[in-house]
Protein backbone atom coordinates (compact mmCIF):
# COMPACT_ATOMS: atom_id res chain seq x y z
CA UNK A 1 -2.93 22.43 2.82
CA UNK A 2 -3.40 22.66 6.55
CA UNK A 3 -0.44 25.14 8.19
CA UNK A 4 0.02 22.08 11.13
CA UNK A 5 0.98 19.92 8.05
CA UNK A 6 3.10 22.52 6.55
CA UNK A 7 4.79 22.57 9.87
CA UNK A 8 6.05 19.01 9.91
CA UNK A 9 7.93 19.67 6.68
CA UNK A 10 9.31 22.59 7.90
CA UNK A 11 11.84 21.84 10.26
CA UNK A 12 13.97 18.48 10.83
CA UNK A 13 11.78 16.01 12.02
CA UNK A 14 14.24 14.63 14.40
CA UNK A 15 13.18 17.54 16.80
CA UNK A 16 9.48 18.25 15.48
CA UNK A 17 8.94 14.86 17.24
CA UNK A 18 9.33 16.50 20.67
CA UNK A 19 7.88 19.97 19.89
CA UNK A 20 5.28 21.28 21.58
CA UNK A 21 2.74 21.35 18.59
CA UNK A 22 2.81 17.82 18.42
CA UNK A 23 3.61 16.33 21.95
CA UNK A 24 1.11 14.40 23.34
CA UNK A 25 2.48 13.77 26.72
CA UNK A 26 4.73 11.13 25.50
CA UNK A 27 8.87 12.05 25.14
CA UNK A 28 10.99 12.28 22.21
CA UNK A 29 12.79 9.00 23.97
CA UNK A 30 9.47 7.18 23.85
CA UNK A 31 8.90 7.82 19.88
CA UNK A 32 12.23 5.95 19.12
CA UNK A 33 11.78 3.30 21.86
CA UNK A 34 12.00 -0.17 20.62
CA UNK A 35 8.38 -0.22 21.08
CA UNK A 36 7.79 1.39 18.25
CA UNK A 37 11.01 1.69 16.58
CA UNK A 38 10.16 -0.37 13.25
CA UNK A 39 12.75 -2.49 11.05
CA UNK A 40 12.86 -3.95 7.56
CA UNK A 41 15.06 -7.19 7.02
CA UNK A 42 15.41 -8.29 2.78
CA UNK A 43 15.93 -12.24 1.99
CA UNK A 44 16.11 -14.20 -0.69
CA UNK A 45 17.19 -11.86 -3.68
CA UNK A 46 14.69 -8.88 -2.50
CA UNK A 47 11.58 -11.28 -2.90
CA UNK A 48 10.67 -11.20 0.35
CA UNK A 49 10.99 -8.53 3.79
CA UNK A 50 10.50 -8.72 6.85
CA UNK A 51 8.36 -5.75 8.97
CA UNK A 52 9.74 -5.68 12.64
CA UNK A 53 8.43 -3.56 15.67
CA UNK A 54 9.60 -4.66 19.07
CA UNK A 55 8.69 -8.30 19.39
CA UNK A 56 5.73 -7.91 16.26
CA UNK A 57 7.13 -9.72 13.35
CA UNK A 58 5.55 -10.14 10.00
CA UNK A 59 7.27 -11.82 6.64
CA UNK A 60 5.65 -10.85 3.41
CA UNK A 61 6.20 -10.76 -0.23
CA UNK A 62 7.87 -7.17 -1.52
CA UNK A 63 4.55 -7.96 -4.61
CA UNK A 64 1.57 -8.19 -2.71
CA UNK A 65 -1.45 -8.99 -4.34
CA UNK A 66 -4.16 -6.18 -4.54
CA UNK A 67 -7.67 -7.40 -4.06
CA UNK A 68 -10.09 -4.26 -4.81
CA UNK A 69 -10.62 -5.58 -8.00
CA UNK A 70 -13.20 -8.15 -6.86
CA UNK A 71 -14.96 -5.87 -5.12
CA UNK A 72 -16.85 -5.06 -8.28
CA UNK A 73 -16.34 -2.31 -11.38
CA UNK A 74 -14.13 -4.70 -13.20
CA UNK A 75 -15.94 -8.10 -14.08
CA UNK A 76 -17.82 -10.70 -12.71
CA UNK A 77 -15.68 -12.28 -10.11
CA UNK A 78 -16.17 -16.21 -10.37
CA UNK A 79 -15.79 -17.59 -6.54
CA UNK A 80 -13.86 -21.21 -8.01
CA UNK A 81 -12.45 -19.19 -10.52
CA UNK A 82 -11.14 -16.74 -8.19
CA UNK A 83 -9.43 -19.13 -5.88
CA UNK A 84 -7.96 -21.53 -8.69
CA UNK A 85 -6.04 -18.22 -9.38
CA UNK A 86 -5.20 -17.13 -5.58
CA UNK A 87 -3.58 -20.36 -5.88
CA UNK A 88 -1.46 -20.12 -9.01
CA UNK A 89 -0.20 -16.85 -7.45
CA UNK A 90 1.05 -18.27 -4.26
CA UNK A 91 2.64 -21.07 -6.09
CA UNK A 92 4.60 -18.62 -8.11
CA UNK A 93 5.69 -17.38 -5.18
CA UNK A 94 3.56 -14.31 -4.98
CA UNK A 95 2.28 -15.51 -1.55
CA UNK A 96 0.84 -12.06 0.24
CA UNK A 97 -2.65 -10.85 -0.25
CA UNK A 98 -3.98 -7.40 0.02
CA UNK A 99 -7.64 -6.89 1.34
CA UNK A 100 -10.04 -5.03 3.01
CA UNK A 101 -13.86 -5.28 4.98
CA UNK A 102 -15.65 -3.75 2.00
CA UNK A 103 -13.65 -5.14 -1.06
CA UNK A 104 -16.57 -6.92 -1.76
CA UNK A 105 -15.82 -11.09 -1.04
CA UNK A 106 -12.25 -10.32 -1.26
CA UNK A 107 -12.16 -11.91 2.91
CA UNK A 108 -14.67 -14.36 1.82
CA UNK A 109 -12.21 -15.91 -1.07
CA UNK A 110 -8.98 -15.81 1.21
CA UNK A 111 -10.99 -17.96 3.67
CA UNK A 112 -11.63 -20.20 0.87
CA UNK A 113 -8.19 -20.39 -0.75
CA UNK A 114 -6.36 -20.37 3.21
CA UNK A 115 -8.54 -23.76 3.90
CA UNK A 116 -7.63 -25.23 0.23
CA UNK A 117 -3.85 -24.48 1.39
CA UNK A 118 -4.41 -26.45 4.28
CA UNK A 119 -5.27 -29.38 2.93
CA UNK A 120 -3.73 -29.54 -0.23
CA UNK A 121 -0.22 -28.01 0.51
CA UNK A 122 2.67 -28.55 2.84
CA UNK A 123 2.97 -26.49 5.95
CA UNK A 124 6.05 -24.93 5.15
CA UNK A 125 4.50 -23.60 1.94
CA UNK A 126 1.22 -22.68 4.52
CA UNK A 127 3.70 -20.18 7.01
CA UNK A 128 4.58 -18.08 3.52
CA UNK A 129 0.71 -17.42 2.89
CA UNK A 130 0.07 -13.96 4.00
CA UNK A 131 -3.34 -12.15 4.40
CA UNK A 132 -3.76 -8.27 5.36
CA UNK A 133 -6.89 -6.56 5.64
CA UNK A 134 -8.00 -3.39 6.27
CA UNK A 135 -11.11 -1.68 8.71
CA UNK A 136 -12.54 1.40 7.70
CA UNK A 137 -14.91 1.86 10.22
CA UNK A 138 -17.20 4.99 9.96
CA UNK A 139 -15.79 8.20 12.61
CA UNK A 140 -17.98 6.83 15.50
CA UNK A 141 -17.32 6.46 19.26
CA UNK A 142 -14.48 3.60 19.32
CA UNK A 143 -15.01 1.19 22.08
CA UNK A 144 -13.25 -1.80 22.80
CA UNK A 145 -16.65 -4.23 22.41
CA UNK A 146 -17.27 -2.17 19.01
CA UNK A 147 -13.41 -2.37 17.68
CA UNK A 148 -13.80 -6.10 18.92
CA UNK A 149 -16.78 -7.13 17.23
CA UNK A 150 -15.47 -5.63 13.48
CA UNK A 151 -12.48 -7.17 13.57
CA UNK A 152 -13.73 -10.68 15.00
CA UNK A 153 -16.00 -10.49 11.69
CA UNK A 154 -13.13 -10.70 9.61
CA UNK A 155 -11.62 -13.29 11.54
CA UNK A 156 -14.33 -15.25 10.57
CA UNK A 157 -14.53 -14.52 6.87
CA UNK A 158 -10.86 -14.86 6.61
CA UNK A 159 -11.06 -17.96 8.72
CA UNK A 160 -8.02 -17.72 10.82
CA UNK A 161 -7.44 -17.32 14.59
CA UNK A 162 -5.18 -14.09 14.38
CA UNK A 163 -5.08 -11.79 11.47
CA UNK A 164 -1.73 -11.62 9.72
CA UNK A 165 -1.92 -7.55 9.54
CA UNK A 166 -5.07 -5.18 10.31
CA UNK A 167 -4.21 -1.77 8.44
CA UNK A 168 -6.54 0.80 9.73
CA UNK A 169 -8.27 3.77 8.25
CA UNK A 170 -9.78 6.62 9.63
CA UNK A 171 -11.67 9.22 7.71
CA UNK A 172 -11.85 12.65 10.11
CA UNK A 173 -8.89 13.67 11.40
CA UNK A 174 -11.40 16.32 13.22
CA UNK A 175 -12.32 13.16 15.60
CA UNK A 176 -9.54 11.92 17.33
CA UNK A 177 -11.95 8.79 17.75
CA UNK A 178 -8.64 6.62 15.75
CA UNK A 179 -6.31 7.20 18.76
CA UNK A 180 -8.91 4.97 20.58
CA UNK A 181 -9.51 2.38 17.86
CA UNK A 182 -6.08 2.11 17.93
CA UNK A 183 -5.25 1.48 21.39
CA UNK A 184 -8.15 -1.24 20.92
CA UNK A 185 -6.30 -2.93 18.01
CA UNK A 186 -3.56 -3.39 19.97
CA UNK A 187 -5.13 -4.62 22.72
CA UNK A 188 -6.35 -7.42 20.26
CA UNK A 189 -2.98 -7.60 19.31
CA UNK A 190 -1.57 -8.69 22.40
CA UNK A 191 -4.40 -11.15 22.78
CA UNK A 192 -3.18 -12.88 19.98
CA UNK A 193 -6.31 -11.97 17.69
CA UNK A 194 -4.08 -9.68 15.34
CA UNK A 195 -0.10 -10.34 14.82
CA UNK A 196 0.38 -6.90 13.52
CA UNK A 197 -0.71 -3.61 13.56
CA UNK A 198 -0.53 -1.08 10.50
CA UNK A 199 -2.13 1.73 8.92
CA UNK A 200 -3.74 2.92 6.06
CA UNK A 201 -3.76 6.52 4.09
CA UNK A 202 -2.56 8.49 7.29
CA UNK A 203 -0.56 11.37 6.76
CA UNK A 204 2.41 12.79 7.94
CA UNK A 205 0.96 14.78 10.83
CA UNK A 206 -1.17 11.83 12.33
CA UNK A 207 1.45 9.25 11.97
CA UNK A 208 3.83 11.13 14.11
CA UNK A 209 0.90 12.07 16.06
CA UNK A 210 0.18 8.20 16.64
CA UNK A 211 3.93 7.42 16.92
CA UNK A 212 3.89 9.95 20.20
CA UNK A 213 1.23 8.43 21.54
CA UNK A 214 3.10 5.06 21.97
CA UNK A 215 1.15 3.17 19.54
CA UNK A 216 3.08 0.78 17.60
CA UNK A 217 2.38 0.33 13.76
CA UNK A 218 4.80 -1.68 11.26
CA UNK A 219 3.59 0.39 8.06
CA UNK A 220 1.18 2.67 6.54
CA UNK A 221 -0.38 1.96 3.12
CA UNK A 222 -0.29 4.93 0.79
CA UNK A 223 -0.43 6.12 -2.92
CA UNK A 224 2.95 5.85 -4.52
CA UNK A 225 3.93 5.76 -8.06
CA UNK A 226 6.22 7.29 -10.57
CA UNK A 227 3.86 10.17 -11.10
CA UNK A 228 2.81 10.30 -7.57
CA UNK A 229 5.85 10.63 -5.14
CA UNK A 230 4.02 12.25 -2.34
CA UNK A 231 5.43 9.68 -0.05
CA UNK A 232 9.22 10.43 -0.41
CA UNK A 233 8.58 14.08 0.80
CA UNK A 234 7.46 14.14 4.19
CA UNK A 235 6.04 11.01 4.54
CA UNK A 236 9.56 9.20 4.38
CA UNK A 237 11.39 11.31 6.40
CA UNK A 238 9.35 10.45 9.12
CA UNK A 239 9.89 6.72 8.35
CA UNK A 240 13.71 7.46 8.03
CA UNK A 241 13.73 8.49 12.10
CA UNK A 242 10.60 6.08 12.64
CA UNK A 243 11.16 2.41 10.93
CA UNK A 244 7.44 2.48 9.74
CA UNK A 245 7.60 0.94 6.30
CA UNK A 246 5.69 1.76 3.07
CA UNK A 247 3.40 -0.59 1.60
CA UNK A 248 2.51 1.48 -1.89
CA UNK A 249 -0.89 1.05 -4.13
CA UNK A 250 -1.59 2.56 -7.15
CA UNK A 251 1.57 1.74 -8.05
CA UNK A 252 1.04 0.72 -12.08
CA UNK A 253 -2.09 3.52 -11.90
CA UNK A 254 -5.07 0.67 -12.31
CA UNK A 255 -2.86 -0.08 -15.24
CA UNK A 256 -2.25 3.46 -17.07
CA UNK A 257 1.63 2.72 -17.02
CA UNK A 258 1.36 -0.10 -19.42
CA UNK A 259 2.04 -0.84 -23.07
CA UNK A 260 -1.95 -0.98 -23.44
CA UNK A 261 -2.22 3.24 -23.04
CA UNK A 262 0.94 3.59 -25.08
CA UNK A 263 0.63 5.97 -27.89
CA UNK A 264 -2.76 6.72 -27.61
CA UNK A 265 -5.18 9.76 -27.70
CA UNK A 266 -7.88 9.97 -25.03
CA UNK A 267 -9.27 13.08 -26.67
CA UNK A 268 -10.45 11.40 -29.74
CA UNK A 269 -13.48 8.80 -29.13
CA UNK A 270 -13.72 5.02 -29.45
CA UNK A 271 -9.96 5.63 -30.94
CA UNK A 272 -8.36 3.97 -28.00
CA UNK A 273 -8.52 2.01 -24.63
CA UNK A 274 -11.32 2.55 -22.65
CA UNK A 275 -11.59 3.39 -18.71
CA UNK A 276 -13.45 1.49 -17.41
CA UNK A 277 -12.32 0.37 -14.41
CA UNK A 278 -13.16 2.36 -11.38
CA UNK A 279 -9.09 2.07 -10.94
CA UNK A 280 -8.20 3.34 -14.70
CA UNK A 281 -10.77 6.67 -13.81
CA UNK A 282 -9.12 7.46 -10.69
CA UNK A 283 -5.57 7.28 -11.47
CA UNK A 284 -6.83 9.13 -14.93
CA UNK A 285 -7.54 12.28 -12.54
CA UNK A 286 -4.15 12.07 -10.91
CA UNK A 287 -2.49 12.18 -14.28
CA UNK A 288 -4.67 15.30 -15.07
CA UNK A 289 -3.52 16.72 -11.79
CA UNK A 290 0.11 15.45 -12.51
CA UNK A 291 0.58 17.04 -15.52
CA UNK A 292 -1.93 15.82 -18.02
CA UNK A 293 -1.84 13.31 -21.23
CA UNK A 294 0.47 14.26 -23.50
CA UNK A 295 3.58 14.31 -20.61
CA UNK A 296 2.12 11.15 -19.68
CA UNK A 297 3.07 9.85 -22.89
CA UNK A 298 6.31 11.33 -22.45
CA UNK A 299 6.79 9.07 -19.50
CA UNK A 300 5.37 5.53 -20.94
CA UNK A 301 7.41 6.32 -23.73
CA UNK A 302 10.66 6.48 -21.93
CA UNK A 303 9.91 3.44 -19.78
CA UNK A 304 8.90 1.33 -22.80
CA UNK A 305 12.37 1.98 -23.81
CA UNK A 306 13.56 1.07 -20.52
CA UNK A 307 11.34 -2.10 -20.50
CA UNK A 308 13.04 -3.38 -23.92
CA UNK A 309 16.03 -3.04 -22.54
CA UNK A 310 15.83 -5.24 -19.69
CA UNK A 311 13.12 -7.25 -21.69
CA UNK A 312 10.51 -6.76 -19.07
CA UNK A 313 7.24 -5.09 -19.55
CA UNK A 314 5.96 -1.41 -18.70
CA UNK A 315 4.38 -2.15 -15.41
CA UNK A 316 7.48 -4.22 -14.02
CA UNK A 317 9.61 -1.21 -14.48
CA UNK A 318 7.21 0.58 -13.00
CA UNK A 319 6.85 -1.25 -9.63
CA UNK A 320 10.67 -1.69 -9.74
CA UNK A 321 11.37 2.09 -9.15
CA UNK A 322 8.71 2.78 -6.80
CA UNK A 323 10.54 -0.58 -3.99
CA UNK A 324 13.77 1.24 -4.43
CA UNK A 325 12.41 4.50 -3.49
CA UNK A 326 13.10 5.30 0.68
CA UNK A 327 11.01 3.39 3.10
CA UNK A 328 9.25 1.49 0.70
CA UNK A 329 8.94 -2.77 2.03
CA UNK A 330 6.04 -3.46 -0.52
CA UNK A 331 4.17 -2.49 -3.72
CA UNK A 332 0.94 -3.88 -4.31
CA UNK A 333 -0.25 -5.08 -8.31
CA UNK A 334 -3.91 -5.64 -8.75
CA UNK A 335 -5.49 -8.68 -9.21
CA UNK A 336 -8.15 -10.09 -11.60
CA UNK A 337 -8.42 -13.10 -10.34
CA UNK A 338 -9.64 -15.69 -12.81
CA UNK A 339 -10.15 -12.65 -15.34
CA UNK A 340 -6.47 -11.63 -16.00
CA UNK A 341 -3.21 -12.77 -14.85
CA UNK A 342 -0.08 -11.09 -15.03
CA UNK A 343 2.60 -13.49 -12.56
CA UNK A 344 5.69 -13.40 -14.99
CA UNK A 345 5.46 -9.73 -15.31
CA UNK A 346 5.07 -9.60 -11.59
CA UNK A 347 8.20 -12.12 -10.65
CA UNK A 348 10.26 -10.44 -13.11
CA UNK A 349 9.78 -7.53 -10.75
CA UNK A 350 12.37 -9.33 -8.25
CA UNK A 351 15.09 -9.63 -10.63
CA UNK A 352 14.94 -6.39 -12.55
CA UNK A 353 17.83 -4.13 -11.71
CA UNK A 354 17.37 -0.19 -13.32
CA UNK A 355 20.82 1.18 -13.52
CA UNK A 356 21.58 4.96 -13.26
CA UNK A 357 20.89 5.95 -16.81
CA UNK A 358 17.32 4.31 -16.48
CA UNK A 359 16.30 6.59 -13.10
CA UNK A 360 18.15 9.59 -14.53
CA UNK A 361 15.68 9.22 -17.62
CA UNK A 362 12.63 8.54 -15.65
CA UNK A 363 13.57 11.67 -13.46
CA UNK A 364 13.85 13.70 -16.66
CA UNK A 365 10.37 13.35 -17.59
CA UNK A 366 8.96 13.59 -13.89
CA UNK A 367 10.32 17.02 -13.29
CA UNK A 368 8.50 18.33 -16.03
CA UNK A 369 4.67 17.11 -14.23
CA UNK A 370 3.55 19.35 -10.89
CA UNK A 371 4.27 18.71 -7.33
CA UNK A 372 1.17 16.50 -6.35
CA UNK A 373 1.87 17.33 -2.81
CA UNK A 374 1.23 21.29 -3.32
CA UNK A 375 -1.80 20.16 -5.73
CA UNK A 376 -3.28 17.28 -3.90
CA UNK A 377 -1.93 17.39 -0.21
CA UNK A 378 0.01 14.51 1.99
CA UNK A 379 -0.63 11.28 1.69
CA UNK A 380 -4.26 9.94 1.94
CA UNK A 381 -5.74 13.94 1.53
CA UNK A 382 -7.03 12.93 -2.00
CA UNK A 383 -9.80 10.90 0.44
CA UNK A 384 -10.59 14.04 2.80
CA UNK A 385 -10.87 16.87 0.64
CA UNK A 386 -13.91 17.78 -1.60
């Protein structure tokens, strides 16, 4: 783990923002500025938050809908299919979508089902429909015409004149080339081509580094989930002095932490569920890293008992813990649109309450797994180391 990252942790943040390791010519007084000073308002029984920086305001459900799944590795995404069941989400109530330039049609499909919500709903019901996306551009030179011209193509697939959020990636932290990109997006932003600016799978270290350089950003996206809790180490102390949210993925593991891997044996062939999802591998390797199988039983075990009850199911209990962790406005549940549906497990989400002895048991079994931060790194390293 880098010694600049180690550094962060180190001391209080409250002054680390104005040390010389870190300063990039802008003050302490400028980081906590209401230009980038962030807040989080909660309405209507915790369903849905508001992300506030300065005058940028954004409204979206605390259960956003995850759209990597139609970008292939899980089925045969039907386009009619697929919308009929964007639909049924937002009438439940689960209004926000998640998405991304190379999740496949996933902007495709939202400009589909935002154009069958204007003409077949009311447009009180249209203000609650949320899209984010995300950019990942390759670590190129980042002009303004090249920033422009990326995020003006999902403007188009999306079909709407100003993109609810535009969470940005950046793969080499070597190239400061996302300090520029950045200053670009909000640019667009204040054109009224993008309402808010956000990030996605930044660390510690280049948030703050961002923060300094007076760029303003709502939220970062990150990995968060019982077994990972990298984000409330140093990634929510920053948001603590900050305001930058959390919106969390990963946070049911592709769907480890469910009643379907309960009690089973991966070691012994064809004897249980299979992975095969590109989601179910991945969050497989964290629970290797984590700790391995066998605790991981440990833990579905306790919250099944958790889940009965409250008479909810695995993954609501899940999600449940990781929005009352620090920082946290959002957790994100996969979709399989017009494959698989889960919407009552996912609205039972706002209601759930876990009481003391339910977190004290959870915690019980977590302490036993490793510290993914010393394994893994910050948040988002799992995508920048080999």
């Amino acid at each position: 783990m880098p010694v600049s990252v180690h550094s962060v942790i180190a001391t209080n943040l409250a002054t680390t923002v104005s040390s010389n390791r870190f300063h990039r010519n802008v003050s302490r007084r400028q980081i906590f500025s209401s230009s980038v000073k962030c807040s989080v308002e909660t309405t209507e029984a915790d369903r849905w938050v508001k992300l506030k920086n300065g005058n940028d305001s954004l409204e979206i459900c605390r259960v956003l809908n995850g759209m990597w799944q139609t970008s292939g590795g899980w089925g045969k995404i039907d386009r009619n299919d697929a919308v009929e069941a964007m639909l049924r989400h937002a009438d439940a109530g689960l209004s926000t979508f998640d998405m991304a330039d190379h999740y496949g049609p996933a902007e495709d499909l939202y400009g589909i089902f935002i154009n069958r919500v204007r003409r077949e709903r009311p447009p009180e019901y249209l203000e609650k429909i949320k899209g984010l996306t995300k950019w990942v551009p390759p670590p190129i030179k980042m002009t303004s015409s090249y920033v422009r011209q990326n995020i003006d193509i999902s403007r188009k697939r999306m079909d709407v004149a100003a993109l609810d959020m535009l969470q940005f990636h950046w793969w080499d932290y070597a190239n400061d080339g996302y300090l520029d990109a950045l200053k670009h997006l909000t640019d667009l932003k204040e054109e009224g081509k993008i309402k808010t600016v956000a990030l996605t799978n930044f660390d510690t270290e280049r948030l703050q580094k961002i923060l300094e350089n007076g760029i303003p950003v709502v939220s970062n996206q990150v990995q968060h989930s019982i077994v990972d809790m990298r984000p409330q180490q140093r990634m929510a102390q920053l948001c603590e002095i900050t305001g930058v949210k959390l919106i969390t993925y990963g946070t049911v593991m592709g769907g480890l932490l469910s009643e379907k891997f309960l009690d089973t044996n991966l070691t012994i062939p064809f004897a249980g569920p299979r992975l095969n999802t590109p989601s179910l591998q991945k969050y497989k390797r964290m629970v290797d890293a984590w700790g391995g199988w066998n605790l991981f039983q440990g833990l579905l075990r306790t919250m099944k008992s958790i889940s009965t009850k409250h008479g909810v199911s695995i993954p609501t209990v899940a999600v449940r813990y990781v929005l009352d962790q620090q920082g946290v406005a959002g957790s994100m549940i996969g979709v399989r649109l017009g494959l698989a549906e889960h919407i009552q497990d996912a609205n039972a989400i706002f209601s759930l309450v876990l009481d003391e002895e339910d977190v004290n048991s959870i915690q019980e079994v977590t302490k036993k797994g490793k510290d993914l931060l010393q394994v893994i790194g910050d948040c988002g390293d799992e995508y920048r180391r080999i």
